[in-house]
Protein backbone atom coordinates (compact mmCIF):
# COMPACT_ATOMS: atom_id res chain seq x y z
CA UNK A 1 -18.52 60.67 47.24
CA UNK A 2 -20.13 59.49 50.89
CA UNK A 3 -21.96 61.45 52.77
CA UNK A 4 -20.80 60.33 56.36
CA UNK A 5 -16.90 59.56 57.83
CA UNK A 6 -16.90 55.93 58.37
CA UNK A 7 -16.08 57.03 62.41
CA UNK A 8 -18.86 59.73 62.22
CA UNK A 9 -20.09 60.72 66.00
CA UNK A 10 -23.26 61.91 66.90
CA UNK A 11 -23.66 63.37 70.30
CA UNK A 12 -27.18 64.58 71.62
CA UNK A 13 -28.04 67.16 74.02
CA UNK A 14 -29.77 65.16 77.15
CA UNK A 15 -32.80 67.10 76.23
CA UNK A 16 -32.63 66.61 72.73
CA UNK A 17 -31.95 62.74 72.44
CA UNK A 18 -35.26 60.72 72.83
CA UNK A 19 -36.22 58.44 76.02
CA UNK A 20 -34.17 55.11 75.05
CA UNK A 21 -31.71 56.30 72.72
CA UNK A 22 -28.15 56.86 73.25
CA UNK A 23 -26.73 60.20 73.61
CA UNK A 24 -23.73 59.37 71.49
CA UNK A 25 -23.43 56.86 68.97
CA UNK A 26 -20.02 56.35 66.45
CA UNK A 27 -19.96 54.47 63.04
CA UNK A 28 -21.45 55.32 59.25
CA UNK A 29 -23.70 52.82 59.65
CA UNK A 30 -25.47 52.89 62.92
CA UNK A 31 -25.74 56.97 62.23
CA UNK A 32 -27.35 56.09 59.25
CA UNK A 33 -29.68 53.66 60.72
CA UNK A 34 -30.59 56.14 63.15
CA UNK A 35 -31.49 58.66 60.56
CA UNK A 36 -33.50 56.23 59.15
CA UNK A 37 -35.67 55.76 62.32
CA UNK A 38 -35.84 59.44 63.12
CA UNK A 39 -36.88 60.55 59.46
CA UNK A 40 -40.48 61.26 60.11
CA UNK A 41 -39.36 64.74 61.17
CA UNK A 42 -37.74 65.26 58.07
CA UNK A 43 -40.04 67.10 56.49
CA UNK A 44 -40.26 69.49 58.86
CA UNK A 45 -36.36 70.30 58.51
CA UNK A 46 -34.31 73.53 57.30
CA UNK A 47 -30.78 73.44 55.86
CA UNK A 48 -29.54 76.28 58.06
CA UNK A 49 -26.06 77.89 59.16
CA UNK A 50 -25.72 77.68 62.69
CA UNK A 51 -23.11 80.51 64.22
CA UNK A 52 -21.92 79.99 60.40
CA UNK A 53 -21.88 76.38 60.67
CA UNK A 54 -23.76 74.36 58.27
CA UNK A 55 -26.68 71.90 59.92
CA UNK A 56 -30.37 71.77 60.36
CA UNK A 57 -33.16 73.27 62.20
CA UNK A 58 -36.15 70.93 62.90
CA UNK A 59 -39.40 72.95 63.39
CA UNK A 60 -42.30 70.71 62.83
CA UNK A 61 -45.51 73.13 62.25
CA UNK A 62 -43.41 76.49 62.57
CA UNK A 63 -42.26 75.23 65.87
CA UNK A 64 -38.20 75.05 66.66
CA UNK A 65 -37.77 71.88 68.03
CA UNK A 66 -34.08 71.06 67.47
CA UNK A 67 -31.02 72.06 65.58
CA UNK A 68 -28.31 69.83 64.29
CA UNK A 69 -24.85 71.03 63.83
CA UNK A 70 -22.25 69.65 61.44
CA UNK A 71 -18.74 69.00 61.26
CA UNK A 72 -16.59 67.78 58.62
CA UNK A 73 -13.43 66.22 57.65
CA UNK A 74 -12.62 65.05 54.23
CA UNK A 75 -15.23 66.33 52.67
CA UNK A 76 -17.71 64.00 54.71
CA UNK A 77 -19.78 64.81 57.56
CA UNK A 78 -17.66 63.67 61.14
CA UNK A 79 -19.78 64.99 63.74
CA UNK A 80 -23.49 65.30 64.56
CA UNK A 81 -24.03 67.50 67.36
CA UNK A 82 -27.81 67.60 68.73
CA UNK A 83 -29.54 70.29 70.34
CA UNK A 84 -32.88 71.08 72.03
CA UNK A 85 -34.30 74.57 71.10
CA UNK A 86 -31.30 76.34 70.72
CA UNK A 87 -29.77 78.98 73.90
CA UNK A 88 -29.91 82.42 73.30
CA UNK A 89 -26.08 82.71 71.86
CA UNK A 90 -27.15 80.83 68.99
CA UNK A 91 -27.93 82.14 65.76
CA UNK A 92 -29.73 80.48 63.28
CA UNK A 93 -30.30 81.51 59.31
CA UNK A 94 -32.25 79.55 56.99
CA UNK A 95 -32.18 79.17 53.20
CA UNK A 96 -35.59 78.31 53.06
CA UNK A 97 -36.78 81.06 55.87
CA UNK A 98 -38.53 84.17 54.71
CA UNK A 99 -37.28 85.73 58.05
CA UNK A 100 -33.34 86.11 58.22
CA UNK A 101 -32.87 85.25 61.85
CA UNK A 102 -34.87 81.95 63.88
């Protein structure tokens, strides 16, 4: 099974992508290399639905930082969409939460 569509795309909110990176990037393996660099936040992310849409929220010490929305095709993750701390018509639910809504 693989985790990412070899043509995944990951596209960052302006506010959301880091000072030097790209706000879009395409390709398995550059995504993954990417995920690599930015895992020292990893620990401080949710698996979360997202307006019913699987993804993550990043809150590093209990505070939101970023959410990450998925997309799929063939059973693989095709899109990475990044966001700053999310607008009000999003709605965020955690497994891992004690409180339903974030």
């Amino acid at each position: 099974m693989k985790l990412l569509d070899p043509e995944v795309v990951v596209r960052a909110d302006q506010f959301a992508a880091p000072a030097g990176v790209p706000r879009e990037i395409r390709g398995a393996q550059i995504t993954a290399q990417q995920a690599i660099t930015f895992s020292r936040g990893a620990t401080a992310a949710r698996l979360a639905l997202i307006n019913g849409i699987p993804g993550l929220i990043v809150a590093p010490r209990g505070k939101l930082a970023r959410i990450i929305r998925f997309g799929f095709a063939d059973n693989a993750i095709a899109q990475l969409e990044v966001l700053p701390i999310p607008p009000p018509w999003v709605k965020c639910r955690s497994r891992f939460s004690t409180s339903p809504q974030i």
